[in-house]
Protein backbone atom coordinates (compact mmCIF):
# COMPACT_ATOMS: atom_id res chain seq x y z
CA UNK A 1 8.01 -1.97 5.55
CA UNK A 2 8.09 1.87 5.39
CA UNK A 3 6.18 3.90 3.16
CA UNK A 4 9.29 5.53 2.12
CA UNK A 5 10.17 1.67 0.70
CA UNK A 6 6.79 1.09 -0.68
CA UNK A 7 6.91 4.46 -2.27
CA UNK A 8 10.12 3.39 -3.78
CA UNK A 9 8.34 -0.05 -5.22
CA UNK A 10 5.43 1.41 -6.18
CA UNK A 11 7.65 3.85 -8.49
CA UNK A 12 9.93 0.59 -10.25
CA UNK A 13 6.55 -1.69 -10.43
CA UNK A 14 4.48 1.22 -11.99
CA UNK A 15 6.85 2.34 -14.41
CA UNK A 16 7.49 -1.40 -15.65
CA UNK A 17 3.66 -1.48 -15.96
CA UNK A 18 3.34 1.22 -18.36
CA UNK A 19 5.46 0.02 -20.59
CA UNK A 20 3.35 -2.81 -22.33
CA UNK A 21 0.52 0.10 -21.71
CA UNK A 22 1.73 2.47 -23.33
CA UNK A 23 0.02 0.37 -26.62
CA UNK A 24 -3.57 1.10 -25.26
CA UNK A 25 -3.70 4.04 -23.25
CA UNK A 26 -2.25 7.78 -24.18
CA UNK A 27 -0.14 9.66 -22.05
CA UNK A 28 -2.31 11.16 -19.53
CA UNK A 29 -3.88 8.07 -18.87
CA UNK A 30 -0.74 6.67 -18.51
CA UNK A 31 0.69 9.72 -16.11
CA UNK A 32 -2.49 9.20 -14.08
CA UNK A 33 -2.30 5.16 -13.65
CA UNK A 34 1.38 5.95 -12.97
CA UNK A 35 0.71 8.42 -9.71
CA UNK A 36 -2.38 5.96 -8.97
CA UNK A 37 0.08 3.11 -9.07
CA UNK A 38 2.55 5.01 -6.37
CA UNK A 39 -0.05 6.37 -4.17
CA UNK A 40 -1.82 2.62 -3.79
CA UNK A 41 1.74 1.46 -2.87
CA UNK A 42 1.92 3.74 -0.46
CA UNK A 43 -1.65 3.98 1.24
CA UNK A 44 -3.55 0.65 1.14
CA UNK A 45 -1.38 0.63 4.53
CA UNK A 46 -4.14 3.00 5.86
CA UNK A 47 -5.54 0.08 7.09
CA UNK A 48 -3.04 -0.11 10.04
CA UNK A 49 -4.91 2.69 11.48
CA UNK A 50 -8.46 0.85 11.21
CA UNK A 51 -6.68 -2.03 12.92
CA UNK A 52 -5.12 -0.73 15.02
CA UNK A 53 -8.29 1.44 16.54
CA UNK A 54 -10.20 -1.84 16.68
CA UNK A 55 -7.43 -3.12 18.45
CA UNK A 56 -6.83 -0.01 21.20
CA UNK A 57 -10.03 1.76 20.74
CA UNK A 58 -8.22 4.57 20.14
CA UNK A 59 -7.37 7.02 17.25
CA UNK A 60 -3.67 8.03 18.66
CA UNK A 61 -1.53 6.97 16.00
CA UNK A 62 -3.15 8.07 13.63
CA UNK A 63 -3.49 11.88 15.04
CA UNK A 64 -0.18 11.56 15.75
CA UNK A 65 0.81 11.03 12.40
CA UNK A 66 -1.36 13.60 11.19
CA UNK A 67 -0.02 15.92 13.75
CA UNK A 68 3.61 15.30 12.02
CA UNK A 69 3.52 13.79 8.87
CA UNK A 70 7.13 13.75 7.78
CA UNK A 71 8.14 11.66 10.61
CA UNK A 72 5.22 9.43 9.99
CA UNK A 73 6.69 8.98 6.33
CA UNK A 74 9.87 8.72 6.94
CA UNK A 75 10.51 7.41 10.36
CA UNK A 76 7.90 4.96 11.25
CA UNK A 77 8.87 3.09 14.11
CA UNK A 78 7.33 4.93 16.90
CA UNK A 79 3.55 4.90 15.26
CA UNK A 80 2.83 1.20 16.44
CA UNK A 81 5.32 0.71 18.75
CA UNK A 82 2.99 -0.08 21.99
CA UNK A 83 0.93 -2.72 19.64
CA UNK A 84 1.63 -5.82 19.46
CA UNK A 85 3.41 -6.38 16.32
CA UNK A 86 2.96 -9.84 15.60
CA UNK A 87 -0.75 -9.76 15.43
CA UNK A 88 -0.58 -7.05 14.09
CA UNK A 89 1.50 -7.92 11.28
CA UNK A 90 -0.87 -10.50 10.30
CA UNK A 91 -4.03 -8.87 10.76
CA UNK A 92 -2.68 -6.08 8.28
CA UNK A 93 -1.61 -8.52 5.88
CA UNK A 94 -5.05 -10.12 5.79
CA UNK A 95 -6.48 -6.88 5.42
CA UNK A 96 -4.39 -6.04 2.52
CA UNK A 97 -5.67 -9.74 0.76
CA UNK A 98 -8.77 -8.55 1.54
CA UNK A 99 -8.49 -5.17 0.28
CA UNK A 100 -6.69 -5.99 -2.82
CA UNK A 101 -9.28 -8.01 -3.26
CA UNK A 102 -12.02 -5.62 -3.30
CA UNK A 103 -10.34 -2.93 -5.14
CA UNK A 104 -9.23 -5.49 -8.02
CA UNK A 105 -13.00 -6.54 -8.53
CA UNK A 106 -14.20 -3.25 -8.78
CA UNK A 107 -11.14 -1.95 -10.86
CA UNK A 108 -12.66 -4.54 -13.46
CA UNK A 109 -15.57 -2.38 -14.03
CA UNK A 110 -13.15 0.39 -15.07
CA UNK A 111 -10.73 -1.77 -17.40
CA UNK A 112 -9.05 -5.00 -17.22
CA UNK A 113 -6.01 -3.84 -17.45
CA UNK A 114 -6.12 -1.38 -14.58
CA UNK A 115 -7.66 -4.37 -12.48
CA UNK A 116 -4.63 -6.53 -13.34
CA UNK A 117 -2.38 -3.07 -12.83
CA UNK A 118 -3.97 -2.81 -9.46
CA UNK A 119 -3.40 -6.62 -9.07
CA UNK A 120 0.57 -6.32 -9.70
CA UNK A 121 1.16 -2.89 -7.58
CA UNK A 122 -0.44 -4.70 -4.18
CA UNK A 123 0.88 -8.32 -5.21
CA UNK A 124 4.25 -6.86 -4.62
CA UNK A 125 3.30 -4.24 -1.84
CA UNK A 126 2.08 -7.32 -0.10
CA UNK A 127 5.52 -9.12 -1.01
CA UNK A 128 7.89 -7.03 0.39
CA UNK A 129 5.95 -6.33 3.17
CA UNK A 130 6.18 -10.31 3.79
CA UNK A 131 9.59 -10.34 2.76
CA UNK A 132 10.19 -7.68 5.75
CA UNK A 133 7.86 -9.69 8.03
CA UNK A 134 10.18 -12.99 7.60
CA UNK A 135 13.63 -10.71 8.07
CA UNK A 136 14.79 -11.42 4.11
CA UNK A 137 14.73 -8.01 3.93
């Protein structure tokens, strides 16, 4: 999925989130779990790059999306496209498991509810990124 779509999801699922915490957190809080919520949408899918520079032992996409960055957010298909995309695909959705994972346990430290806010923003990052993988989308 593009980061233009998760951007997009990570702005609806955020939002909704606020609402039942805007009982126990104040406005700035709520601003800053908001942005947090949009920016984790967007880059837990970092990870591609780790993967994919175990995978070619090289750093090329990702100084190629560094060296243009509005193509690499808005028209993605020529940063993987000389990977193999079906390992890939499930090698980055394991990583996102596992990375949700982590950054849900040690969200709990912080505040339940921004563990379980975490929780929901990569449950359905992971989601439509399946939901892409499996052509429903």
């Amino acid at each position: 999925m593009y980061s233009r779509e998760h951007f997009l999801i990570g702005v609806v699922v955020s939002g909704l989130l606020l609402v039942p915490l805007s009982e126990r957190f104040g406005t700035l809080l709520l601003a800053g779990l908001f942005v947090y919520g949009v920016l984790l949408s967007v880059f837990i899918d970092l990870d591609h790059f780790v993967l994919t520079r175990i995978r070619t032992g090289s750093w090329r996409h990702l100084t190629a999306c560094l060296k243009n960055p509005v193509a690499a957010f808005g028209d993605q298909d020529w940063v993987f496209e000389d990977v193999d995309s079906e390992d890939l695909e499930h090698e980055r959705i394991l990583s996102h498991v596992f990375l949700g994972g982590v950054l849900v346990a040690l969200s709990v430290f912080v505040s339940p509810a921004v563990a379980v806010f975490t929780a929901v923003v990569l449950y359905f990052h992971v989601l439509a990124d399946l939901l892409r993988d499996t052509d429903v989308l």
